[in-house]
Structure formats: C-alpha cells, structure tokens
Protein backbone atom coordinates (compact mmCIF):
# COMPACT_ATOMS: atom_id res chain seq x y z
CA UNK A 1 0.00 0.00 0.00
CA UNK A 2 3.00 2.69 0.63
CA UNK A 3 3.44 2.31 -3.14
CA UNK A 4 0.69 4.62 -3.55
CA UNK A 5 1.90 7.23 -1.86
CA UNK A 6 4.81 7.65 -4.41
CA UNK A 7 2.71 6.79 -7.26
CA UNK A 8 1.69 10.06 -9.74
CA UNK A 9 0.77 10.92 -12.98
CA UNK A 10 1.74 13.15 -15.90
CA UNK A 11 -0.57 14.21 -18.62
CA UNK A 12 -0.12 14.99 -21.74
CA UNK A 13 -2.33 16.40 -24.90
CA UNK A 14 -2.42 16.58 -28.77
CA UNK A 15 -5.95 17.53 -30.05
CA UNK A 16 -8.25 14.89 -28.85
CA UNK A 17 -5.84 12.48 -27.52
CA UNK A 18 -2.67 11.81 -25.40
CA UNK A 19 -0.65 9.94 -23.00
CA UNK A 20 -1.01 9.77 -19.54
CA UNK A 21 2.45 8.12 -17.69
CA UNK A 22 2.26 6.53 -14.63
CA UNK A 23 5.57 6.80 -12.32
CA UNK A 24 6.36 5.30 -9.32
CA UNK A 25 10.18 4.90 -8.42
CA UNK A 26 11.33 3.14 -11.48
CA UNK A 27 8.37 2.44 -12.85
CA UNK A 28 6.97 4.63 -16.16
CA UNK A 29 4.00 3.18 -17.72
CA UNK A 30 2.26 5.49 -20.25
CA UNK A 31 -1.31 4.64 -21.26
CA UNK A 32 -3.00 6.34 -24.34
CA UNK A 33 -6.17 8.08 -23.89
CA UNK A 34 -8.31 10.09 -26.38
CA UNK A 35 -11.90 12.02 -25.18
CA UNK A 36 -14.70 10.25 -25.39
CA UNK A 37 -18.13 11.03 -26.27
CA UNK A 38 -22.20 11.00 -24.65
CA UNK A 39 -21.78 10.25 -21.13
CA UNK A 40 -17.84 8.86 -21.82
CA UNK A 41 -15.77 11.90 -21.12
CA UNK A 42 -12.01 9.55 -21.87
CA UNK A 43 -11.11 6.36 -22.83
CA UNK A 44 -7.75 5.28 -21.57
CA UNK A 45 -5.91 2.76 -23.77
CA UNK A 46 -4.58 -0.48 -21.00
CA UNK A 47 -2.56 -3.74 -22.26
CA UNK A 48 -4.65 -6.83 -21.63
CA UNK A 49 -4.13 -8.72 -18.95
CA UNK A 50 -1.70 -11.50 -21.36
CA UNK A 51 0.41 -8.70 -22.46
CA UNK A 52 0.67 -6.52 -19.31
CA UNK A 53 3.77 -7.91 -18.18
CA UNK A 54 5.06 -7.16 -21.55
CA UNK A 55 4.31 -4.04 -22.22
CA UNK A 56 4.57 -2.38 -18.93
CA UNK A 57 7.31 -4.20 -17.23
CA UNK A 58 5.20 -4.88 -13.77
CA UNK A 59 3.85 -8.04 -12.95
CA UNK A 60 0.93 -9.11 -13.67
CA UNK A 61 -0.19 -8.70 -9.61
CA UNK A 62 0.03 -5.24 -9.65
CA UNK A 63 -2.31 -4.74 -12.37
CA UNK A 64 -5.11 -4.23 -10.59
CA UNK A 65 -3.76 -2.03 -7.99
CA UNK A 66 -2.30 0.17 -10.75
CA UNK A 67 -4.95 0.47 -12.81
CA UNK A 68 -7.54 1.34 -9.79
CA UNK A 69 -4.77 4.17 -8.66
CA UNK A 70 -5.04 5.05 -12.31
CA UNK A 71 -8.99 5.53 -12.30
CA UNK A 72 -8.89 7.55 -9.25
CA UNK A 73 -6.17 9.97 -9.74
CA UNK A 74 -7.50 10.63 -13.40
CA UNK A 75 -10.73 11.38 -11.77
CA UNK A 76 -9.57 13.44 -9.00
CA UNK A 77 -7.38 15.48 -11.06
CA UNK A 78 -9.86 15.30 -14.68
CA UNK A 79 -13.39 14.00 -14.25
CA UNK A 80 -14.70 15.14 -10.68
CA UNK A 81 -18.34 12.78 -10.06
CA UNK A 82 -17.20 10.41 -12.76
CA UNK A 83 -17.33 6.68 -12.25
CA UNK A 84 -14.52 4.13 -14.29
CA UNK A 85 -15.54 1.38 -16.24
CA UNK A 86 -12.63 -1.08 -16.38
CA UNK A 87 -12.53 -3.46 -19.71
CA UNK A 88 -9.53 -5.79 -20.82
CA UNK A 89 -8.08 -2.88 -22.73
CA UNK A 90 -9.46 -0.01 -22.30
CA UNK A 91 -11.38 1.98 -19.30
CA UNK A 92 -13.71 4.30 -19.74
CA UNK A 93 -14.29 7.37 -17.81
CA UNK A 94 -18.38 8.29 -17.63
CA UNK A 95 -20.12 10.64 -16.32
C-alpha cells in the first residue's frame, strides 16, 4: 500500500488524444487516452491482462492495484463525479 503514496501521474495532450504516464520509483507506464463522447468523457488505452507484463514491465499482480490508482487519480485530477468502467483494454471514464 506505501506504493501509492509515491505513485503520480503526468498528462499529456495533442488535439483529442494523449498519454497519460504513470511513475512510481522506477516504474513509467504510459497509457493512451483520447476524449470520449455521450456520457464517456475519456477512454484510456490499457494492455490486456496477457500482455501486461510485456508491455509495462510490472507483474501481472500489480495490475489491478495500478490500474484502480489510475482511475482515481485521473478522476480526481480530470473528471470530478465520474465513475470508471474497467474493460480488458481499455477503461472508460463516464459521467
């Protein structure tokens, strides 16, 4: 759990899309996202589970944890009253 503490993330933008990068000690992970549209206000891009370890370098245990520190930053910092919706590669930020 003191992981989290030293977890953050970086945003960037071009047009409608963008990376955000996850960083924690060693660790840089950057996800894809692009805006979404109706009640979907961003769609973050996420390996699936079989090619997490892959393409993020983190095992495959700390997915979860990541990507839930991922929802809730991006929705304290982006998307105030929105909810996540967590898919195998993608979630989706809704209002």
């Amino acid at each position: 759990i003191m992981r989290r503490f030293f977890a953050k993330l970086e945003y960037t933008q071009d047009g409608r899309g963008g990376s955000i990068y996850y960083k924690e000690g060693q660790i840089n992970i950057s996800f894809g996202w692009e805006f979404g549209g109706g009640n979907t206000v961003v769609i973050i891009f996420i390996p699936e589970p079989k090619y997490w370890e892959a393409q993020t370098g983190t095992p495959l245990s700390r997915r979860d944890e990541i990507l839930q520190f991922l929802c809730d930053q991006v929705i304290r910092d982006q998307a105030p009253g929105c909810k996540p919706k967590i898919y195998d590669n993608s979630i989706s930020i809704v209002r």
